[in-house]
C-alpha atoms as a PDB file:
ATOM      1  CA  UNK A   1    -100.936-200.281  90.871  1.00  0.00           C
ATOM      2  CA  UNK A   2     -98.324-202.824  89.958  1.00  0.00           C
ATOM      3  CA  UNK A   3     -96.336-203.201  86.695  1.00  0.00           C
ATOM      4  CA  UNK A   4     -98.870-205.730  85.307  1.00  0.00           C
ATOM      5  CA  UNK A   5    -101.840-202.942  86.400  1.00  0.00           C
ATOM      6  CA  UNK A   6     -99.683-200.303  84.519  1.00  0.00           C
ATOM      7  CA  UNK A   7     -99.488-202.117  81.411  1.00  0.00           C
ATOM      8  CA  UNK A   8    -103.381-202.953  81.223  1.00  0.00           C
ATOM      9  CA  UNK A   9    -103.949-199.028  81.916  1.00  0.00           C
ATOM     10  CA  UNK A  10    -101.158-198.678  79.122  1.00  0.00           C
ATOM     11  CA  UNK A  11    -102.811-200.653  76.839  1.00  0.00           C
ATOM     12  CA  UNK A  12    -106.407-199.142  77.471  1.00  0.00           C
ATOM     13  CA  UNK A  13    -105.076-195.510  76.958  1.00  0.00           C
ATOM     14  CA  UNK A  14    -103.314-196.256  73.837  1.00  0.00           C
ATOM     15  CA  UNK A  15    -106.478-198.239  72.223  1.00  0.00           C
ATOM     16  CA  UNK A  16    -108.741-194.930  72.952  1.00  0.00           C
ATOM     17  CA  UNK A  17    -106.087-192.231  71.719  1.00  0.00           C
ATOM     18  CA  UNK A  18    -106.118-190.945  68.295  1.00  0.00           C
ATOM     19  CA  UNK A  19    -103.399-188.798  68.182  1.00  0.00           C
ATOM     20  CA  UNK A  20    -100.206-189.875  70.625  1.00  0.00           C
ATOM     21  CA  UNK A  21     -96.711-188.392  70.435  1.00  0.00           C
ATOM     22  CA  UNK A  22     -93.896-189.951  71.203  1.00  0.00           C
ATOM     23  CA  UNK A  23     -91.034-187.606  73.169  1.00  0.00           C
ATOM     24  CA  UNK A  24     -88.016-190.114  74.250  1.00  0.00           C
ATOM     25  CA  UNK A  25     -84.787-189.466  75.508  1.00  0.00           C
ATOM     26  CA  UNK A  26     -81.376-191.688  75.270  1.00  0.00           C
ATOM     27  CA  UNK A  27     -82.870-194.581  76.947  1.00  0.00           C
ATOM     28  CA  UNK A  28     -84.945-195.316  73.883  1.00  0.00           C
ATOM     29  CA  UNK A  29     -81.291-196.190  72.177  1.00  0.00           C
ATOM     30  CA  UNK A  30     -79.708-197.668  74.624  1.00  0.00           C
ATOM     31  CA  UNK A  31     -81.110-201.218  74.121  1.00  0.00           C
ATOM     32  CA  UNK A  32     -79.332-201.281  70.940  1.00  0.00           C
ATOM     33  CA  UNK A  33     -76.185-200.553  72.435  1.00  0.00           C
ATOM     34  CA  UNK A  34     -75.517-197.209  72.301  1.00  0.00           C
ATOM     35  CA  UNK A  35     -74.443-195.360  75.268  1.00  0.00           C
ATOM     36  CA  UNK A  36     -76.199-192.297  77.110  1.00  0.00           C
ATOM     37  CA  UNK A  37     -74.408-189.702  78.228  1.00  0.00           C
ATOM     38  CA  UNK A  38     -75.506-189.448  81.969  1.00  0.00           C
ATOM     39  CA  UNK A  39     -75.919-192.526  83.271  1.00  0.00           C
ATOM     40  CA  UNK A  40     -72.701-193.969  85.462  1.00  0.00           C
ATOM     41  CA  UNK A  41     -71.728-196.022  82.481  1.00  0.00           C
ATOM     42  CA  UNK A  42     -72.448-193.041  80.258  1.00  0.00           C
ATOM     43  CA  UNK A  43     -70.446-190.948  78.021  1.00  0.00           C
ATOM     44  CA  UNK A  44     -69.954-187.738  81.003  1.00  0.00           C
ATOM     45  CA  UNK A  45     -68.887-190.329  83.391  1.00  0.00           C
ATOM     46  CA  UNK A  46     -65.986-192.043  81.570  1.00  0.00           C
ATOM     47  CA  UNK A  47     -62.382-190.357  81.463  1.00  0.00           C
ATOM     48  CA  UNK A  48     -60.874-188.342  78.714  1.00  0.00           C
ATOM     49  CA  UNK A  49     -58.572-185.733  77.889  1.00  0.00           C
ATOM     50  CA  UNK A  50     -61.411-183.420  77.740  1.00  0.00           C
ATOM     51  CA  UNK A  51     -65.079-183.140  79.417  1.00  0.00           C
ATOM     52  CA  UNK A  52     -67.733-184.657  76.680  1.00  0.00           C
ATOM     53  CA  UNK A  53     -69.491-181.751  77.527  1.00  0.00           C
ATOM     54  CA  UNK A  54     -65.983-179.554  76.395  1.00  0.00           C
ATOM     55  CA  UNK A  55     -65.584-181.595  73.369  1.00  0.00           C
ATOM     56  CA  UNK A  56     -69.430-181.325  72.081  1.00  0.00           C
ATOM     57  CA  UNK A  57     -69.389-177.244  72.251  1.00  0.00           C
ATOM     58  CA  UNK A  58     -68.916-175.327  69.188  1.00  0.00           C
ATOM     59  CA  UNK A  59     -66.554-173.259  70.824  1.00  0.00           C
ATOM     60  CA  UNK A  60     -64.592-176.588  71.284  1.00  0.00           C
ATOM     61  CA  UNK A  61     -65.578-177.639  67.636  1.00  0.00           C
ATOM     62  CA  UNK A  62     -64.049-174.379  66.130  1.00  0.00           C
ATOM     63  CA  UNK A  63     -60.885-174.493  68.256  1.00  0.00           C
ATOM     64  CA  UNK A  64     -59.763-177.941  68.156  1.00  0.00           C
ATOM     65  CA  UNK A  65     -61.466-179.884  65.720  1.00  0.00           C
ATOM     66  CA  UNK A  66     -59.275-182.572  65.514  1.00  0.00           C
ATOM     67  CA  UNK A  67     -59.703-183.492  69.199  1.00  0.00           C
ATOM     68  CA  UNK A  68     -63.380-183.298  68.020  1.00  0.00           C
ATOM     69  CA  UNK A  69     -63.653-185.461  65.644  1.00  0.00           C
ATOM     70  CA  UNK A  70     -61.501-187.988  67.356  1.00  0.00           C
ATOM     71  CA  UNK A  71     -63.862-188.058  70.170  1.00  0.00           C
ATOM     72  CA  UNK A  72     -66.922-187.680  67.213  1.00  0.00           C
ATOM     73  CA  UNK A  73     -66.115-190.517  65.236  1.00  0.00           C
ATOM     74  CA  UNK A  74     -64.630-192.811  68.588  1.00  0.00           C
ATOM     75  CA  UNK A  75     -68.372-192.239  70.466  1.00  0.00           C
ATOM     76  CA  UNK A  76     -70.888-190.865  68.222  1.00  0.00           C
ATOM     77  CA  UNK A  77     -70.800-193.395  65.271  1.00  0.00           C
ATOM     78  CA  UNK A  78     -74.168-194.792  65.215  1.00  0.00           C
ATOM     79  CA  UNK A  79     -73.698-196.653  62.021  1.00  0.00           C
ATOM     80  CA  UNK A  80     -73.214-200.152  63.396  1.00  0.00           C
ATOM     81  CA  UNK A  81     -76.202-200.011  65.473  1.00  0.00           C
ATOM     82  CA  UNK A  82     -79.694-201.407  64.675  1.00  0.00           C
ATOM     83  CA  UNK A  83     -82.979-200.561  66.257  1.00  0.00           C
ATOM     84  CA  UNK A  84     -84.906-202.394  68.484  1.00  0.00           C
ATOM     85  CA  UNK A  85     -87.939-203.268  69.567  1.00  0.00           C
ATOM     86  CA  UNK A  86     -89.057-199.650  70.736  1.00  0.00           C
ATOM     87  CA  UNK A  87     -88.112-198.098  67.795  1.00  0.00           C
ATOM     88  CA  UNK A  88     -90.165-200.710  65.585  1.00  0.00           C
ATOM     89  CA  UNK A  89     -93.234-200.615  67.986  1.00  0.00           C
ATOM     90  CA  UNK A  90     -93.553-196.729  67.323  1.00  0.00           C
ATOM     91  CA  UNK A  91     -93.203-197.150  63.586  1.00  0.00           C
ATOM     92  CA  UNK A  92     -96.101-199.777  63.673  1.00  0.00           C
ATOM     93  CA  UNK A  93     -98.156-196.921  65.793  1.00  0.00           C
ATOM     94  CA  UNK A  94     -97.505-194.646  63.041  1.00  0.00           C
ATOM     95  CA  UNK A  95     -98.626-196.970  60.329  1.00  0.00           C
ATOM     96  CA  UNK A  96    -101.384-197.711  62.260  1.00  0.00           C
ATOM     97  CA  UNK A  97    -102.693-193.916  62.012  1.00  0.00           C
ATOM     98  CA  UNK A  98    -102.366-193.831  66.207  1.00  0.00           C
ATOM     99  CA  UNK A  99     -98.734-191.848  66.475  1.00  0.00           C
ATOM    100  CA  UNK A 100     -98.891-188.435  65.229  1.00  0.00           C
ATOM    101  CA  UNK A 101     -94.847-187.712  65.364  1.00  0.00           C
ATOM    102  CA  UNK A 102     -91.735-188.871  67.477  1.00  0.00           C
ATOM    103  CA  UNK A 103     -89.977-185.794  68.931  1.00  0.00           C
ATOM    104  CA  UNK A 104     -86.153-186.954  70.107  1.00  0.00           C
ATOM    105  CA  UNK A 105     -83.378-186.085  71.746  1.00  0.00           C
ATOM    106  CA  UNK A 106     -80.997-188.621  70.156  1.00  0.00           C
ATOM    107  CA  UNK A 107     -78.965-187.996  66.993  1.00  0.00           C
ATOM    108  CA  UNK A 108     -78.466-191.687  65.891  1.00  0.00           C
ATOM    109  CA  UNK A 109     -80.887-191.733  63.548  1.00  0.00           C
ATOM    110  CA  UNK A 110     -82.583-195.375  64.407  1.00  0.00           C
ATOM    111  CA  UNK A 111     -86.070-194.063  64.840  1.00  0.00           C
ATOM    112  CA  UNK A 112     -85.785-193.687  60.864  1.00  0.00           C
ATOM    113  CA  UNK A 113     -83.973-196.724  60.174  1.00  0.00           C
ATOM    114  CA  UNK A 114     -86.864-198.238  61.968  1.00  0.00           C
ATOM    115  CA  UNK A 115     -89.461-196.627  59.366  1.00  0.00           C
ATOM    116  CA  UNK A 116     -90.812-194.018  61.225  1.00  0.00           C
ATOM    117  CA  UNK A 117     -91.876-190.961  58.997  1.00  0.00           C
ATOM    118  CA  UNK A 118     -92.504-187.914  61.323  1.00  0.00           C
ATOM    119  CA  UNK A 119     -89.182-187.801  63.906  1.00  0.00           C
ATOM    120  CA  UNK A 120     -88.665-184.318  64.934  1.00  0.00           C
ATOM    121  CA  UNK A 121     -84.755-184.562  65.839  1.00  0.00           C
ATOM    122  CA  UNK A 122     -84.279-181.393  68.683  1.00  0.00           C
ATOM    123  CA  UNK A 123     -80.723-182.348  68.762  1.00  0.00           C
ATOM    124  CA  UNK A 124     -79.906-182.783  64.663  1.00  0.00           C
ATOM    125  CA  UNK A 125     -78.439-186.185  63.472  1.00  0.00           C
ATOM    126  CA  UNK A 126     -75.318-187.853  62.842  1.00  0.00           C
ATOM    127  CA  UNK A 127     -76.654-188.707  59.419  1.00  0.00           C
ATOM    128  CA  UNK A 128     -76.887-185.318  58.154  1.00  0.00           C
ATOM    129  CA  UNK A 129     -73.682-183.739  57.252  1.00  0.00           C
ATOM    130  CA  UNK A 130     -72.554-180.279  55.211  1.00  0.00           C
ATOM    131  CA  UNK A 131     -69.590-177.883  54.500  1.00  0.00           C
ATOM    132  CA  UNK A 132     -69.284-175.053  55.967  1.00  0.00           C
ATOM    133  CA  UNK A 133     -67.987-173.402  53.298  1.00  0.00           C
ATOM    134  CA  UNK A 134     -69.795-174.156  50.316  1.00  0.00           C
ATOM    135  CA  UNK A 135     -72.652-176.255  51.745  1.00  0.00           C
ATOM    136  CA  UNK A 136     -72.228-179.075  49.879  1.00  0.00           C
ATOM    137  CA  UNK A 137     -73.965-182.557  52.244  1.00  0.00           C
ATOM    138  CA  UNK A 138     -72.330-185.701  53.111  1.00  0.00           C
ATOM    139  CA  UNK A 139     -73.740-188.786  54.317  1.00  0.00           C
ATOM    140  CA  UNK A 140     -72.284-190.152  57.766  1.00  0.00           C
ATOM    141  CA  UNK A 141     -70.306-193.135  55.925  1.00  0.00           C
ATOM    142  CA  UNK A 142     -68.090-190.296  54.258  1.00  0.00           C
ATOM    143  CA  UNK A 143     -67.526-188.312  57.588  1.00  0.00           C
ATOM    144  CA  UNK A 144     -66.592-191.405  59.501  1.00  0.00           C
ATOM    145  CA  UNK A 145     -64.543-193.302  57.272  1.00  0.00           C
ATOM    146  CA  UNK A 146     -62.649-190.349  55.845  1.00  0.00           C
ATOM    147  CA  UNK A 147     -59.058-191.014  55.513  1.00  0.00           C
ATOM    148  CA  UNK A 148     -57.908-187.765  57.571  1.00  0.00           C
ATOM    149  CA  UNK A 149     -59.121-186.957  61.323  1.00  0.00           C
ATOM    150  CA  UNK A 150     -60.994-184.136  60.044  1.00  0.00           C
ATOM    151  CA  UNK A 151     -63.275-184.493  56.729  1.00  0.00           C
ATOM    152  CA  UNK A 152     -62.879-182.270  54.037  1.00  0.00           C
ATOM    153  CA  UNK A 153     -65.318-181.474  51.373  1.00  0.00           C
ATOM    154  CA  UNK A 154     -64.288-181.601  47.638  1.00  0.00           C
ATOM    155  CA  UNK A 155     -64.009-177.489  47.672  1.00  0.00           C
ATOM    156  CA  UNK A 156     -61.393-177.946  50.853  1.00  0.00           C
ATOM    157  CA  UNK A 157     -63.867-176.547  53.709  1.00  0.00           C
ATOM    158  CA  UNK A 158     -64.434-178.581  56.847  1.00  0.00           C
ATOM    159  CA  UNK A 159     -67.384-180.914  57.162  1.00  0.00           C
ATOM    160  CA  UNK A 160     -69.542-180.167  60.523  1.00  0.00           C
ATOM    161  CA  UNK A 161     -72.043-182.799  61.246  1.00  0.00           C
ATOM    162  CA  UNK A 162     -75.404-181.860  61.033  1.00  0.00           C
ATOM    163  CA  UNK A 163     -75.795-182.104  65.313  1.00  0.00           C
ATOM    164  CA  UNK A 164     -76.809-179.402  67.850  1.00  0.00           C
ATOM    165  CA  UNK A 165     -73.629-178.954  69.623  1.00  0.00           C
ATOM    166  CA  UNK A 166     -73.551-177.343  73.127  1.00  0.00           C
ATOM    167  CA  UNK A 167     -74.028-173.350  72.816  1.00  0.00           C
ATOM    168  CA  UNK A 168     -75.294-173.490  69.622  1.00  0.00           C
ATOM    169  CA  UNK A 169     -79.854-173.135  69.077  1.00  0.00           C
ATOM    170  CA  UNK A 170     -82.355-175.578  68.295  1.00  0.00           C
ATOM    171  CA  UNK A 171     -83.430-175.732  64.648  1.00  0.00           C
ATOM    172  CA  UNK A 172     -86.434-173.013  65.123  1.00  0.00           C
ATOM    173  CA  UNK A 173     -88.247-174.962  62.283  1.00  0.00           C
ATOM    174  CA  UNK A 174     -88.273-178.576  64.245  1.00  0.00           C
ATOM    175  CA  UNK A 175     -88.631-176.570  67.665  1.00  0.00           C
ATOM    176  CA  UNK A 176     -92.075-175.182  66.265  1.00  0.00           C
ATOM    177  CA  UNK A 177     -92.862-178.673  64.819  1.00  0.00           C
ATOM    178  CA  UNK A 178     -92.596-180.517  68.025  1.00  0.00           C
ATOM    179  CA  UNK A 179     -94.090-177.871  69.659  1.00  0.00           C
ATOM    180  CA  UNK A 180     -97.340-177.713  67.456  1.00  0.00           C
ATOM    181  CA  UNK A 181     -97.234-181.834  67.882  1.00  0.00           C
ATOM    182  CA  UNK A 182     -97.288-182.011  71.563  1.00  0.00           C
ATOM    183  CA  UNK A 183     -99.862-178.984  71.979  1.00  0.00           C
ATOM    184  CA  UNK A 184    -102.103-180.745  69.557  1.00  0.00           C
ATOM    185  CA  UNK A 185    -102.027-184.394  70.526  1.00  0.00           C
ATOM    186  CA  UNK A 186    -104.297-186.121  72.953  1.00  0.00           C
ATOM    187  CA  UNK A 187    -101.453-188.543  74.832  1.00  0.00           C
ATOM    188  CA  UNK A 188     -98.101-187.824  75.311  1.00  0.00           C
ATOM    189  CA  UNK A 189     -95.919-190.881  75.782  1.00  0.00           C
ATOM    190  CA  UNK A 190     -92.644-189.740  77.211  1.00  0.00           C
ATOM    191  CA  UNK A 191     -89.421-192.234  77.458  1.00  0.00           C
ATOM    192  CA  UNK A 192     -85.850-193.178  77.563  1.00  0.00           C
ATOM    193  CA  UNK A 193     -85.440-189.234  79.456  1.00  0.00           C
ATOM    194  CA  UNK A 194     -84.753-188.116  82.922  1.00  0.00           C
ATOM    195  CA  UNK A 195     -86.241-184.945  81.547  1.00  0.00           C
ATOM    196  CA  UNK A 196     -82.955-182.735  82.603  1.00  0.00           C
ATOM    197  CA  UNK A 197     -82.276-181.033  79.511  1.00  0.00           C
ATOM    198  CA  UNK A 198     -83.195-177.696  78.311  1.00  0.00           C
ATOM    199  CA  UNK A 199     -84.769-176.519  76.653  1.00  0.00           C
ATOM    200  CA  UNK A 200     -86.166-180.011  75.311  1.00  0.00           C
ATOM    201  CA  UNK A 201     -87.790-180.643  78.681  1.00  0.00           C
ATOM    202  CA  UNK A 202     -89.869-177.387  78.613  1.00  0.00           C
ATOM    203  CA  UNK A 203     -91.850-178.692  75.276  1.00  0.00           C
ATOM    204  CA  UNK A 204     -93.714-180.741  78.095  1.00  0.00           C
ATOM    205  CA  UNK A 205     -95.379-177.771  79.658  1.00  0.00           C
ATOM    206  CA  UNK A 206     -97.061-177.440  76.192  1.00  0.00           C
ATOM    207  CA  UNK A 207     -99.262-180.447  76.907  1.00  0.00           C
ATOM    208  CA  UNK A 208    -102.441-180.146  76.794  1.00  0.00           C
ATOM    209  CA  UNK A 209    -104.513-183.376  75.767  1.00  0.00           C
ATOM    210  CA  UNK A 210    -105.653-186.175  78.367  1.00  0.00           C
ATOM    211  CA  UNK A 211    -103.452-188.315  79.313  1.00  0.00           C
ATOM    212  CA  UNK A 212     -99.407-187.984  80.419  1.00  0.00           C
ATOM    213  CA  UNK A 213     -97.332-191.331  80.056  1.00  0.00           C
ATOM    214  CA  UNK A 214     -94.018-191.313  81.232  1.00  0.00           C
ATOM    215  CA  UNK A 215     -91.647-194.787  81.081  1.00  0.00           C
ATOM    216  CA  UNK A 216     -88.143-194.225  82.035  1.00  0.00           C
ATOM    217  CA  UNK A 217     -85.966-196.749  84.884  1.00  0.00           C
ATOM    218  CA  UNK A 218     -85.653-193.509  87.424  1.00  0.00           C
ATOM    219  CA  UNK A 219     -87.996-190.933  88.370  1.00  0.00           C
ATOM    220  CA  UNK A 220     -88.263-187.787  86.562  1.00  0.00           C
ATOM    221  CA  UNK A 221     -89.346-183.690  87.861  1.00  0.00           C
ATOM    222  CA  UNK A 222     -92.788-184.415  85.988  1.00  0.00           C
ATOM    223  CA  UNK A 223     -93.657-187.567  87.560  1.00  0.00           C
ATOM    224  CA  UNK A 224     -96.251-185.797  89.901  1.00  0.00           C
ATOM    225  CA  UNK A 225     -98.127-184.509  86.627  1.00  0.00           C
ATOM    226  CA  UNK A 226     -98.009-188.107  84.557  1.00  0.00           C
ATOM    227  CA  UNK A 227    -101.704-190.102  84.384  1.00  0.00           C
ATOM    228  CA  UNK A 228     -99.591-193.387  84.440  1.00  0.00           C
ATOM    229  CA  UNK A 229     -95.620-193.728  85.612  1.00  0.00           C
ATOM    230  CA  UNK A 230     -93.760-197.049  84.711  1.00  0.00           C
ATOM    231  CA  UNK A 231     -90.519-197.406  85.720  1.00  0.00           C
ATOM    232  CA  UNK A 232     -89.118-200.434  84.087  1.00  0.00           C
ATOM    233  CA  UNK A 233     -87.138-200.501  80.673  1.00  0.00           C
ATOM    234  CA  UNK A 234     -88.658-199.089  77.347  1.00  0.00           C
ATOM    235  CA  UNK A 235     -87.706-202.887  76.084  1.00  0.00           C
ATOM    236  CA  UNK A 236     -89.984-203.913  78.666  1.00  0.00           C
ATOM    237  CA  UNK A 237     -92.969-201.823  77.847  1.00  0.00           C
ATOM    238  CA  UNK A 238     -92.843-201.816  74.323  1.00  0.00           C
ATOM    239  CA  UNK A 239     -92.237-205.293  73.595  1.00  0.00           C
ATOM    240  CA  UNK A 240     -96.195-205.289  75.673  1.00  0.00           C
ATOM    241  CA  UNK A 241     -97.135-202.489  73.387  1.00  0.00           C
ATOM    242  CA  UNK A 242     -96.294-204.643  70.625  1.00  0.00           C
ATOM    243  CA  UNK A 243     -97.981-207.833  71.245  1.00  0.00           C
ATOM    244  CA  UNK A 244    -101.394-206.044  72.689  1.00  0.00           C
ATOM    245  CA  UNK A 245    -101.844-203.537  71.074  1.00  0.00           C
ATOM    246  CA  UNK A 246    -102.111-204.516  67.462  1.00  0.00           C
END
């Protein structure tokens, strides 16, 4: 099939689905500017003092939070960023009654922003923010805009952002959640991901419903198990989804 094939089949599956789930990956941000981490103009491929990967542990975190938090609040500041035209399409699914949740991998908080209700983030968000010594929350305006490198709460502990850092768990909560979603939905759109992290990536095995949609710019390990594969930008697709499918 060619891309114009895809998008008919696309548009077909989507109109006879009742329950879809959304699963997308950095590429569903990157339209709006933000950078992914893998890519060759992503975050692990640019220089620093530090590996990203070093920076975002919690070992790292503990250690040296200042170099944290001048890396956090340099790269991870999602604040200036709007959605686009993915992010909107899935919130008019949702309204529509068609998309059951978004499960995500990003932390910028956009799909929200865009009005989406359900968004299962695996990997926390930048707009959640709390003490750890008293638990008191900030929003992400106070973290990033604090005067000193590292924010302080009122009581004097250190603020962590509310983000899944490297060796640290999922939320077991929103791993369940995402889990029950994609067991229990009859298509699975999957986008913006090359599918490489874990354990995100093994949510997919939980699939069971009818049809497998994945739409990311490079091929992904699951290709050989997807109904329909479109590799072309979520921009692309979406902006299709949006004026056929309403």
């Amino acid at each position: 099939m060619n891309n114009y094939e895809k998008l008919n089949e696309l548009k077909s599956i989507i109109l006879s689905s009742d329950s879809i789930v959304f699963f997308g990956g950095a590429g569903v941000s990157t339209e709006s500017g933000i950078k992914d981490f893998r890519s060759k103009d992503g975050l692990y491929n640019m220089k620093y003092k530090y590996s990203p990967e070093k920076i975002l542990s919690h070992s790292f975190f503990v250690s040296n939070t200042d170099e944290f938090y001048k890396f956090y609040k340099e790269k991870m500041n999602s604040l200036k960023y709007t959605p686009n035209i993915t992010h909107y399409t899935l919130a008019k699914l949702e309204k529509k009654g068609k998309l059951k949740a978004i499960i995500t991998q990003n932390i910028d908080g956009l799909h929200q922003k865009a009005g989406s209700k359900v968004v299962y983030e695996l990997h926390g968000s930048v707009l959640r923010n709390y003490c750890l010594n008293c638990g008191k929350e900030y929003n992400a305006e106070y973290v990033f805009n604090s005067k000193s490198m590292i924010p302080k709460c009122s009581c004097g502990g250190i603020i962590k952002p509310d983000v899944v850092l490297y060796e640290e768990p999922l939320d077991n909560d929103i791993y369940k959640n995402a889990l029950h979603a994609i067991s229990n939905c009859d298509m699975l759109i999957i986008g913006g991901t090359s599918l490489a992290v874990y354990p995100a990536s093994y949510l997919i095995n939980y699939f069971k419903g009818k049809y497998l949609v994945l739409i990311n710019k490079e091929k992904t390990p699951f290709d050989n198990k997807a109904n329909l594969v479109i590799n072309d930008s979520l921009g692309f697709v979406f902006d299709y989804i949006d004026k056929n499918c309403f």
